[in-house]
N, C-alpha and C. Protein backbone atom coordinates (compact mmCIF):
# COMPACT_ATOMS: atom_id res chain seq x y z
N UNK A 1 192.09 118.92 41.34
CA UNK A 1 193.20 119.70 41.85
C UNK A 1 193.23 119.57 43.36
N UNK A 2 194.39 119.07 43.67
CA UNK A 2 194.77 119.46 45.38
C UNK A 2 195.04 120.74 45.78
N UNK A 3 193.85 120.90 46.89
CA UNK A 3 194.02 122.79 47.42
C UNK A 3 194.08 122.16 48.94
N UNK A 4 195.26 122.77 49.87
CA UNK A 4 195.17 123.08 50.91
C UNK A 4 194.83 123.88 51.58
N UNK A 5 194.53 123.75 52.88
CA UNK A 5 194.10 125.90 53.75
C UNK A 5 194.67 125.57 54.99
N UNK A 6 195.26 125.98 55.18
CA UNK A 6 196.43 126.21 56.74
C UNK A 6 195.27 126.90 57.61
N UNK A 7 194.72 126.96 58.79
CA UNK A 7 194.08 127.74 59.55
C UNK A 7 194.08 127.67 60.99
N UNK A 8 193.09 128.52 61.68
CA UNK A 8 193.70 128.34 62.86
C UNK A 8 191.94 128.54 63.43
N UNK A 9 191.76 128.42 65.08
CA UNK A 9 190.73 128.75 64.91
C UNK A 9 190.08 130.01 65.72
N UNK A 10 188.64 130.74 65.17
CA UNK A 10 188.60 131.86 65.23
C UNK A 10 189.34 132.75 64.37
N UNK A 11 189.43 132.55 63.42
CA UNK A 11 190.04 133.43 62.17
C UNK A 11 189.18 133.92 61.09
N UNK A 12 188.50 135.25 61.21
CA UNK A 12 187.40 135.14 59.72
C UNK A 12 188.07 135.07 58.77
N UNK A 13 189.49 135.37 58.63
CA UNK A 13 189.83 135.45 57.12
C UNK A 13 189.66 133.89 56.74
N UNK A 14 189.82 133.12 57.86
CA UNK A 14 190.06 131.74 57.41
C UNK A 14 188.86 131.43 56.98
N UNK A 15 187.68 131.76 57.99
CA UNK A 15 186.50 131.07 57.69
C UNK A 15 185.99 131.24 56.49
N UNK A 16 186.09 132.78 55.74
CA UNK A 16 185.87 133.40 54.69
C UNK A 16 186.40 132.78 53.40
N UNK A 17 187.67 132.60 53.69
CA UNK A 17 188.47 131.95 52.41
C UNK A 17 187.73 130.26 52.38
N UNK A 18 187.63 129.32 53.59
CA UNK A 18 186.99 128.14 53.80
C UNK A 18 185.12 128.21 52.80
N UNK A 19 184.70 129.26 52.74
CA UNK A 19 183.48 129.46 52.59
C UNK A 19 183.44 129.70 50.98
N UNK A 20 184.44 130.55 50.78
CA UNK A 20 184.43 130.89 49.29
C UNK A 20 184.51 129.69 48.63
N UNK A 21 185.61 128.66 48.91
CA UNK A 21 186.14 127.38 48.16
C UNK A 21 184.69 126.88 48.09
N UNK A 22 183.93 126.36 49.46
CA UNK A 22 182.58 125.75 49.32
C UNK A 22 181.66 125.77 48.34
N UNK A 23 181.48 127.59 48.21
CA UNK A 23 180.55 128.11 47.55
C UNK A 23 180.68 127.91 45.75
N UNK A 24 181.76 127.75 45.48
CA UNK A 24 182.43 127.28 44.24
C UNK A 24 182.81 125.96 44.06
N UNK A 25 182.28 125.39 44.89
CA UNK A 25 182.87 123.93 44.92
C UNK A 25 183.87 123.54 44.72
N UNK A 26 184.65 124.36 45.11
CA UNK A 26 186.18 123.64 45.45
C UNK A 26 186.78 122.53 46.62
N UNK A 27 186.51 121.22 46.16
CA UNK A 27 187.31 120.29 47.05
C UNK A 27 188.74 120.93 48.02
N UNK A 28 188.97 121.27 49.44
CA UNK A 28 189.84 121.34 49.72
C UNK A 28 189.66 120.64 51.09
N UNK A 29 191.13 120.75 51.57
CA UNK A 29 191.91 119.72 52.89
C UNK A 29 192.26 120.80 54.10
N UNK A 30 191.30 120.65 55.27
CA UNK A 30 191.49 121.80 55.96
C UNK A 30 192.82 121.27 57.16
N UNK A 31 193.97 121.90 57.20
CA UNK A 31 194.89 121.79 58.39
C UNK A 31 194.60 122.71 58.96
N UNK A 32 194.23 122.81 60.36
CA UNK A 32 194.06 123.01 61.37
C UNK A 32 195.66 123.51 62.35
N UNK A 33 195.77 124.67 62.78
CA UNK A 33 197.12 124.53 63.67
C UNK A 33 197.05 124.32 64.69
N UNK A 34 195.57 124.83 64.94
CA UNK A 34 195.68 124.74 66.88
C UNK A 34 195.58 123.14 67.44
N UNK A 35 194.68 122.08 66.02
CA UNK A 35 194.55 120.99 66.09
C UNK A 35 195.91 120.09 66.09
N UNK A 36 197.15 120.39 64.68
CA UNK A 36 198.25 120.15 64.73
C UNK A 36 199.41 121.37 64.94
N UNK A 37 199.51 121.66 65.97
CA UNK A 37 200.55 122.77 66.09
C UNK A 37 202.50 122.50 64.89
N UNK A 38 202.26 120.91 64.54
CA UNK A 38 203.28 121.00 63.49
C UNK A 38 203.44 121.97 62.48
N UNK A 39 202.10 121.91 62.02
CA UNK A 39 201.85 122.76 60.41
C UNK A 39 202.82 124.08 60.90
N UNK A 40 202.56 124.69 61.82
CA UNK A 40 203.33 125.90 62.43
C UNK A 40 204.46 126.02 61.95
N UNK A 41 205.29 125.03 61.91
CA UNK A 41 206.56 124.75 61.37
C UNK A 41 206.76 124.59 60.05
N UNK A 42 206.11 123.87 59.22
CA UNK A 42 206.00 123.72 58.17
C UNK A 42 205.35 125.06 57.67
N UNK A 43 204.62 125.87 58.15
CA UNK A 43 204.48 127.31 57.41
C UNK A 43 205.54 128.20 57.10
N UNK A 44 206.37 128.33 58.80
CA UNK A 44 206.93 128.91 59.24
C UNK A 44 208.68 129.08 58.15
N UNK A 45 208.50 127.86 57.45
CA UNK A 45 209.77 126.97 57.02
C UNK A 45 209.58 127.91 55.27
N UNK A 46 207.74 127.62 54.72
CA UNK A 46 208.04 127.94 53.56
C UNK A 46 207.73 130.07 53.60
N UNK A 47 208.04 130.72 54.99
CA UNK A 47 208.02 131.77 54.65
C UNK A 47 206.71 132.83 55.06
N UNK A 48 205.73 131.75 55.51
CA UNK A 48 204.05 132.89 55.97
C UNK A 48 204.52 132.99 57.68
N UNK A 49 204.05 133.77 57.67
CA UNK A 49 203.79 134.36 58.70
C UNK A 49 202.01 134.74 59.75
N UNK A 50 201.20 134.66 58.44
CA UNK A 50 200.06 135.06 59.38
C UNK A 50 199.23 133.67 58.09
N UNK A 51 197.71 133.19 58.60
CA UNK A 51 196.81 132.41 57.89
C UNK A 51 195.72 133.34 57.59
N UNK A 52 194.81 132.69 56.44
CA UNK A 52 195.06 131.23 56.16
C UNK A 52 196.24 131.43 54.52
N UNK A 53 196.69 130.50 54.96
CA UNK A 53 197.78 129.89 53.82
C UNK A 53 196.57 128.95 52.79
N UNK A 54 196.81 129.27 51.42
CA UNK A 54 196.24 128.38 50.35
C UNK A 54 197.12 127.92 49.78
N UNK A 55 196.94 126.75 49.31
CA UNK A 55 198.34 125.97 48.85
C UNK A 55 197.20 125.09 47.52
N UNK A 56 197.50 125.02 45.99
CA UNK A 56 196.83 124.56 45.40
C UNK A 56 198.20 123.94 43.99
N UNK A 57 197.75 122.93 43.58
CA UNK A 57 198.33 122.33 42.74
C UNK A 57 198.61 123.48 41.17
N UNK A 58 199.41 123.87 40.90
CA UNK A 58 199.96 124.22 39.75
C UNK A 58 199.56 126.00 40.13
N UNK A 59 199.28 126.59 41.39
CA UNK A 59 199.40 128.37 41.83
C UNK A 59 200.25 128.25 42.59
N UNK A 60 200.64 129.50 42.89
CA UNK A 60 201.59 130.05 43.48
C UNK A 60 201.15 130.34 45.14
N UNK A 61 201.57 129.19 46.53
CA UNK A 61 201.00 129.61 47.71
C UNK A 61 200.38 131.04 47.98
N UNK A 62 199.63 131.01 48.70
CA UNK A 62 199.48 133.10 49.52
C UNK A 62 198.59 132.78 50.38
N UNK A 63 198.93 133.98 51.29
CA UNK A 63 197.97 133.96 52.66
C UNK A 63 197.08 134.79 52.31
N UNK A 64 195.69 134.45 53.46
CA UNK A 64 194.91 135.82 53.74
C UNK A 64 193.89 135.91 52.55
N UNK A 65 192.47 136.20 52.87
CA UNK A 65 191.64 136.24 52.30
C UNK A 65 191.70 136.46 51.00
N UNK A 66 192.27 136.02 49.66
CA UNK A 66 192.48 136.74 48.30
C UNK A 66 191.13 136.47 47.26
N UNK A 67 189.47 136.89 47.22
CA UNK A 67 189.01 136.20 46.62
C UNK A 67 189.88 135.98 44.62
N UNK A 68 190.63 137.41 44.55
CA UNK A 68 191.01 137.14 43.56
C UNK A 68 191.68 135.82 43.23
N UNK A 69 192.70 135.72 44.49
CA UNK A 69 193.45 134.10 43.83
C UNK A 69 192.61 132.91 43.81
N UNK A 70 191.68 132.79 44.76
CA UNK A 70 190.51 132.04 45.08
C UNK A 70 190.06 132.10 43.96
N UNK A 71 189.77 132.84 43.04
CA UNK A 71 189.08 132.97 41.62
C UNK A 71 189.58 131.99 40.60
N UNK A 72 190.55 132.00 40.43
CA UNK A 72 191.39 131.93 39.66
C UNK A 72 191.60 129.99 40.20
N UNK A 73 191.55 129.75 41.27
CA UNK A 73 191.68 127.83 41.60
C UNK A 73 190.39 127.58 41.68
N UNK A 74 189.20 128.69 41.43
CA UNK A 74 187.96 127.92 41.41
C UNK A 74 187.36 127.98 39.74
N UNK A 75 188.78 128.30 39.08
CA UNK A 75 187.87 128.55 37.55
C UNK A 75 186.60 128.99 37.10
């Protein structure tokens, strides 16, 4: 499964949500904003407002630390 994480840096929610995937071994693709300030736009476009954004093949996007949804893409 393709999982994305929108983040920024200095963010615990980000680091937290980054840590959970690890700990479950979830393969994911970290975008960076401060690295590409594009993504900004491309967040901005599908509707978030604050990170980290999770983006995973066949769930429904959401921001912000959720271990529940995190649960649920780490089976």
């Amino acid at each position: 499964m393709k999982v994305t994480v929108y983040s920024k840096n200095n963010c615990m929610q980000c680091k937290m949500t980054k840590r959970f995937l690890s700990e479950h071994n979830v393969d994911f693709e970290e975008r960076n904003i401060n690295q590409n300030p594009e993504y900004v736009t491309y967040l901005k476009e599908q509707g978030f407002q604050s990170l980290p954004v999770v983006e995973a093949a066949g769930h429904k996007a959401f921001f912000g630390f959720r271990p529940d949804q995190l649960q649920q893409i780490a089976g």
